[in-house]
Protein backbone atom coordinates (compact mmCIF):
# COMPACT_ATOMS: atom_id res chain seq x y z
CA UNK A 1 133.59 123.82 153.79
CA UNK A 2 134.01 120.40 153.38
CA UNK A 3 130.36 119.48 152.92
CA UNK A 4 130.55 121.92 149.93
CA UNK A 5 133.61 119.72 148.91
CA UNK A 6 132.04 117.08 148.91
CA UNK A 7 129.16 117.70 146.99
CA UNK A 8 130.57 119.35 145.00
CA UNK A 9 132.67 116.16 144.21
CA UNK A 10 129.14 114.43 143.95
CA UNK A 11 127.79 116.27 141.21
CA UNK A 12 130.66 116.21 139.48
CA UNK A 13 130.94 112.09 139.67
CA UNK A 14 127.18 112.08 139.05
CA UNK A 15 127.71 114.36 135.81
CA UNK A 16 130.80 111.93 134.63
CA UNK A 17 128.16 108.95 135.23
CA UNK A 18 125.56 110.61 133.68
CA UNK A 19 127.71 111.26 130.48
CA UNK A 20 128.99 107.94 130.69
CA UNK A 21 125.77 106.55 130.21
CA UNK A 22 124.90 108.59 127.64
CA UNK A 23 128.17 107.81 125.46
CA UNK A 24 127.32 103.88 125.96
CA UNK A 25 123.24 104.70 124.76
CA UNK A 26 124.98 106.54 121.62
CA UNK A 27 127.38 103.45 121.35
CA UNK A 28 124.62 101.25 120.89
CA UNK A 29 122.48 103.48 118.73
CA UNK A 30 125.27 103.61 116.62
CA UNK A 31 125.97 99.67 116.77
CA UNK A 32 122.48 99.30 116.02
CA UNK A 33 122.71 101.70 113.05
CA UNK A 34 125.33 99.90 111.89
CA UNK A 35 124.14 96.25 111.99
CA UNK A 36 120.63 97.71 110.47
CA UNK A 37 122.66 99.40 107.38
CA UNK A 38 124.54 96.08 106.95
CA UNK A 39 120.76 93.94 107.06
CA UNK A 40 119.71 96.29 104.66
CA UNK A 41 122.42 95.78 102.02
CA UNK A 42 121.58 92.26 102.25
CA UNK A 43 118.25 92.96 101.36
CA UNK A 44 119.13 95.38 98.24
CA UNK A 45 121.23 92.73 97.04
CA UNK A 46 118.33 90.31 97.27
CA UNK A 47 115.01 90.01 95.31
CA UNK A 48 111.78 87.83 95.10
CA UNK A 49 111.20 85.98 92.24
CA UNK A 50 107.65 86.17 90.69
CA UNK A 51 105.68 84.88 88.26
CA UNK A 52 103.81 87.45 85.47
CA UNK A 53 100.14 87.65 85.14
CA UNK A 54 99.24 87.25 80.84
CA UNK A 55 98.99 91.78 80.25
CA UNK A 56 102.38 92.33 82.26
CA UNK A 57 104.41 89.20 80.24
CA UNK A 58 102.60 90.72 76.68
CA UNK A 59 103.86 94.31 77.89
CA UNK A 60 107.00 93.58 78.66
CA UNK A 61 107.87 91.24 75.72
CA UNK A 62 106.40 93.60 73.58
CA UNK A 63 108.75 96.52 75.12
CA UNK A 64 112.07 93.78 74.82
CA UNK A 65 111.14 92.89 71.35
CA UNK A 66 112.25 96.61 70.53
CA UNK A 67 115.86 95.80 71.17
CA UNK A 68 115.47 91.82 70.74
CA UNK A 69 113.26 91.36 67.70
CA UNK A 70 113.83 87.71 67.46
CA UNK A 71 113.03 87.05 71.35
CA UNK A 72 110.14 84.80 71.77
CA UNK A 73 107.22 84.20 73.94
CA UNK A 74 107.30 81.38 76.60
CA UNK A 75 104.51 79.60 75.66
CA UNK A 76 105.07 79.94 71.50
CA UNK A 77 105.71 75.98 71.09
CA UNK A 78 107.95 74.63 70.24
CA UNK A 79 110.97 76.55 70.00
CA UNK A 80 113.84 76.68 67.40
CA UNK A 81 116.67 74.99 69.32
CA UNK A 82 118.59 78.43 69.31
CA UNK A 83 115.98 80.13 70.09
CA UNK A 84 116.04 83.35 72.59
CA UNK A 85 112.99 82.78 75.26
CA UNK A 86 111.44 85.31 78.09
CA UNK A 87 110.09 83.37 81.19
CA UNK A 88 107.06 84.39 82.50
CA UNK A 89 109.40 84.57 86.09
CA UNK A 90 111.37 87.50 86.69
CA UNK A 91 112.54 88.94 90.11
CA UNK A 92 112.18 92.09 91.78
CA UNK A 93 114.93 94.57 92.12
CA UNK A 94 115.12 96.72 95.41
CA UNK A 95 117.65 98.54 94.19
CA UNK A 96 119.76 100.51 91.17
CA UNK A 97 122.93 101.98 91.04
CA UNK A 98 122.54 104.84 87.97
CA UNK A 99 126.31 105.97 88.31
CA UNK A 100 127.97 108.88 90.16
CA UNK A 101 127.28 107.27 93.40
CA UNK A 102 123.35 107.49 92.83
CA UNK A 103 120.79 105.12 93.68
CA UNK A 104 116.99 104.69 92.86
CA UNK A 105 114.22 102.47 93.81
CA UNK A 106 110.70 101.97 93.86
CA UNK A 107 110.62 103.51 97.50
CA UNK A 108 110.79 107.27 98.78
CA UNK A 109 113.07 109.09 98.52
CA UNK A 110 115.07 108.20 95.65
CA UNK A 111 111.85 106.79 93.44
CA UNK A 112 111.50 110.39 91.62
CA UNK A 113 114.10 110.54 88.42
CA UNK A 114 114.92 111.72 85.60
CA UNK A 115 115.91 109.96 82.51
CA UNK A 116 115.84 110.31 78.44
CA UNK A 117 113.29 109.58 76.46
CA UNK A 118 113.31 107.69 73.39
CA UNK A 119 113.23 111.62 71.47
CA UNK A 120 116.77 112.28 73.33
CA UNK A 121 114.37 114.63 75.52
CA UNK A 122 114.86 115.20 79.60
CA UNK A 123 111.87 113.50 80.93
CA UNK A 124 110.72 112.82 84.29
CA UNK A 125 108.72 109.61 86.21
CA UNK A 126 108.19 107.94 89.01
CA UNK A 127 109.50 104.41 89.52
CA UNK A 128 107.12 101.74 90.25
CA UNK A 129 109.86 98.58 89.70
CA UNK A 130 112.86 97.17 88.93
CA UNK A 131 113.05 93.82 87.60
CA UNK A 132 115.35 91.52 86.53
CA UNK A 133 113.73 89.31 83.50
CA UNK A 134 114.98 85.43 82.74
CA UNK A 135 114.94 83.44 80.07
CA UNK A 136 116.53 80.67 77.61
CA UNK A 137 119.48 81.89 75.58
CA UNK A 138 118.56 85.40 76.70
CA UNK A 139 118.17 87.41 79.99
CA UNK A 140 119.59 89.07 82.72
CA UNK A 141 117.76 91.98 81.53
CA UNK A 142 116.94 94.92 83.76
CA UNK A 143 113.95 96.71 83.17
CA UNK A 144 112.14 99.77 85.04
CA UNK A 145 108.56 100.53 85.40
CA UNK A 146 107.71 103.88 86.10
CA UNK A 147 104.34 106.33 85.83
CA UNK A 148 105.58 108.85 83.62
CA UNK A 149 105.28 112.69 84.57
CA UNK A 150 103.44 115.43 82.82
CA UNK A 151 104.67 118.99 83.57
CA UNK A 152 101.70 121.30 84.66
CA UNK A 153 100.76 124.35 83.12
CA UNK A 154 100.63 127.48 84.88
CA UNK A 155 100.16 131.57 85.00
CA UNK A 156 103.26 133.58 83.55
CA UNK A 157 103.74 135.22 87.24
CA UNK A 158 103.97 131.84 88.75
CA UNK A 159 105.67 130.23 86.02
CA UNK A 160 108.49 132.82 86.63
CA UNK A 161 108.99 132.18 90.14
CA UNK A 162 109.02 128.27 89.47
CA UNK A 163 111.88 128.95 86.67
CA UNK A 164 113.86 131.11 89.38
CA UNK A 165 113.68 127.80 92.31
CA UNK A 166 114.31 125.74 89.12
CA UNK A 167 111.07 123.64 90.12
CA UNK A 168 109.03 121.95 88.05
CA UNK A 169 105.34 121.20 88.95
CA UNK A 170 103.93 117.81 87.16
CA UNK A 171 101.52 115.11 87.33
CA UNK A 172 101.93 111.59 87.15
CA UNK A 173 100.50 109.98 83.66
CA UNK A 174 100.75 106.53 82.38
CA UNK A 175 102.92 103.62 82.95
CA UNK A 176 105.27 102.58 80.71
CA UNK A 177 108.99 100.75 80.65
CA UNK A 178 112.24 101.93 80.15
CA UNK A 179 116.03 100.66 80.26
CA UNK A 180 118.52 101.72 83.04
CA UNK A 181 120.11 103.10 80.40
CA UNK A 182 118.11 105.90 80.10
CA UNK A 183 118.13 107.17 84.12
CA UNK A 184 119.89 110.31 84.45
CA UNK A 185 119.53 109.99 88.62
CA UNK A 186 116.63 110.84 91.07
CA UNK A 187 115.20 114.18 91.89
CA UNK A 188 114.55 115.87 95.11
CA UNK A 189 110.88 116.19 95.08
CA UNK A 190 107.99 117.08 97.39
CA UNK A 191 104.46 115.75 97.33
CA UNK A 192 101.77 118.20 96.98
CA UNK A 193 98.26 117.61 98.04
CA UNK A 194 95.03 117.91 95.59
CA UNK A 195 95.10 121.71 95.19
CA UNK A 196 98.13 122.52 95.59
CA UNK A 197 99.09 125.62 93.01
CA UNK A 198 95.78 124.93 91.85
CA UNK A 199 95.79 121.19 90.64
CA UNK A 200 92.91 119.10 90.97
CA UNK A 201 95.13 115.78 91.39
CA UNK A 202 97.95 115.15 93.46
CA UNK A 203 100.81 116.56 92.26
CA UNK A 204 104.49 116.82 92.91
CA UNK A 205 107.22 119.69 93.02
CA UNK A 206 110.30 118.43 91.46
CA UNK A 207 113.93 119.70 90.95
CA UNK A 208 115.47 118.92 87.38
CA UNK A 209 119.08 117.37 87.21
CA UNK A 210 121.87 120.12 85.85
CA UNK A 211 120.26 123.34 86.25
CA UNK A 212 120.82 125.73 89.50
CA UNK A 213 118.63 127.74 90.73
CA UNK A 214 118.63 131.46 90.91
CA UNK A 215 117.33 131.28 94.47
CA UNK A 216 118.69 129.62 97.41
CA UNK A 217 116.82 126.60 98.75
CA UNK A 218 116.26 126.29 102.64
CA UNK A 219 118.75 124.60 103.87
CA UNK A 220 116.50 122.87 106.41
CA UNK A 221 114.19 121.71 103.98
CA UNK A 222 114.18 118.01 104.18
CA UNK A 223 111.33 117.01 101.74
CA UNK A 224 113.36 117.80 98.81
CA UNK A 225 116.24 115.62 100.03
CA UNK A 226 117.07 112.53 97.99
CA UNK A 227 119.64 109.54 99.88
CA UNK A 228 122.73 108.92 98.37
């Protein structure tokens, strides 16, 4: 009887231990969690500066000039005293805060979005970067790079059940620029291999902003997550 006490006494200290040591391992996970979080707000807050090779600085001057006519190029000597001047330096943007508690980067998951084009139309892209442009008398501008989208066509039977999950199917297309300004927030969004639903290219299925769909989504589907 009292050998059964007693280990029975054991295995319950060895339990406690056990649990003990698995509440400190948690503990530290979690310490570790949080220090990593705090390092990597540091880094969103940061950026590299760069310099621009001759076709990105023409690109991008050419896309400012259609908000800031008058801005002029770095090397267009010499310049009016009041004149408004792009560097050729920008730096690089890890991070952007759209609103409503949404971020997105150049970096899964939140690099999918959705924003306005210039036709007031919902358009979709993925971003590429976010910089931060400098000049004389002029900068501080924020501009994103991004390879547009282009919605693939498909049979009416498919195309039915796509409109029911509220997915869209699309390609990406050619770069371009736009201004935060236009981002309506990223998209939960899977990556489809060459072939999927019969495209040729890689593809991805998307999820438009302000629609629901007439299906329920797995709830255990993590692909089309998006961080917050």
């Amino acid at each position: 009887m009292v050998n059964n006490l007693r280990v029975a006494c054991d295995l319950e200290q060895n339990n406690i231990t056990i649990m003990k040591k698995f509440c400190q391992l948690q503990r530290l996970k979690t310490q570790h969690g949080l220090d990593g979080a705090l390092q990597e707000e540091t880094v969103i807050r940061g950026g590299a500066t760069f310099e621009m090779n001759k076709a990105t600085y023409e690109q991008i001057l050419k896309f400012c000039r259609r908000s800031t006519p008058e801005l002029r190029a770095n090397h267009e000597l010499p310049h009016p005293r009041d004149a408004k001047v792009m560097f050729d330096s920008a730096k690089e943007i890890r991070s952007l805060d759209c609103g409503r508690g949404k971020k997105v980067t150049p970096k899964e998951p939140n690099n999918m979005i959705e924003y306005v084009g210039d036709d007031g139309e919902a358009r979709y892209a993925q971003v590429v970067d976010i910089i931060e442009l400098m000049g004389h008398r002029w900068g501080g501008a924020v501009i994103i790079k991004v390879n547009s989208a282009t919605q693939i066509s498909h049979s009416q039977r498919l195309s039915a059940v796509f409109a029911k999950l509220n997915v869209v199917q699309v390609q990406l297309d050619r770069a371009e620029y736009i201004n935060p300004s236009q981002v309506v927030g990223p998209l939960a969004h899977r990556k489809l291999a060459p072939g999927g639903f019969g495209s040729a290219r890689l593809s991805y299925l998307i999820r438009p902003l302000g629609l629901l769909s007439e299906v329920a989504w797995p709830i255990d589907n993590d692909d089309m997550q998006i961080d917050p």
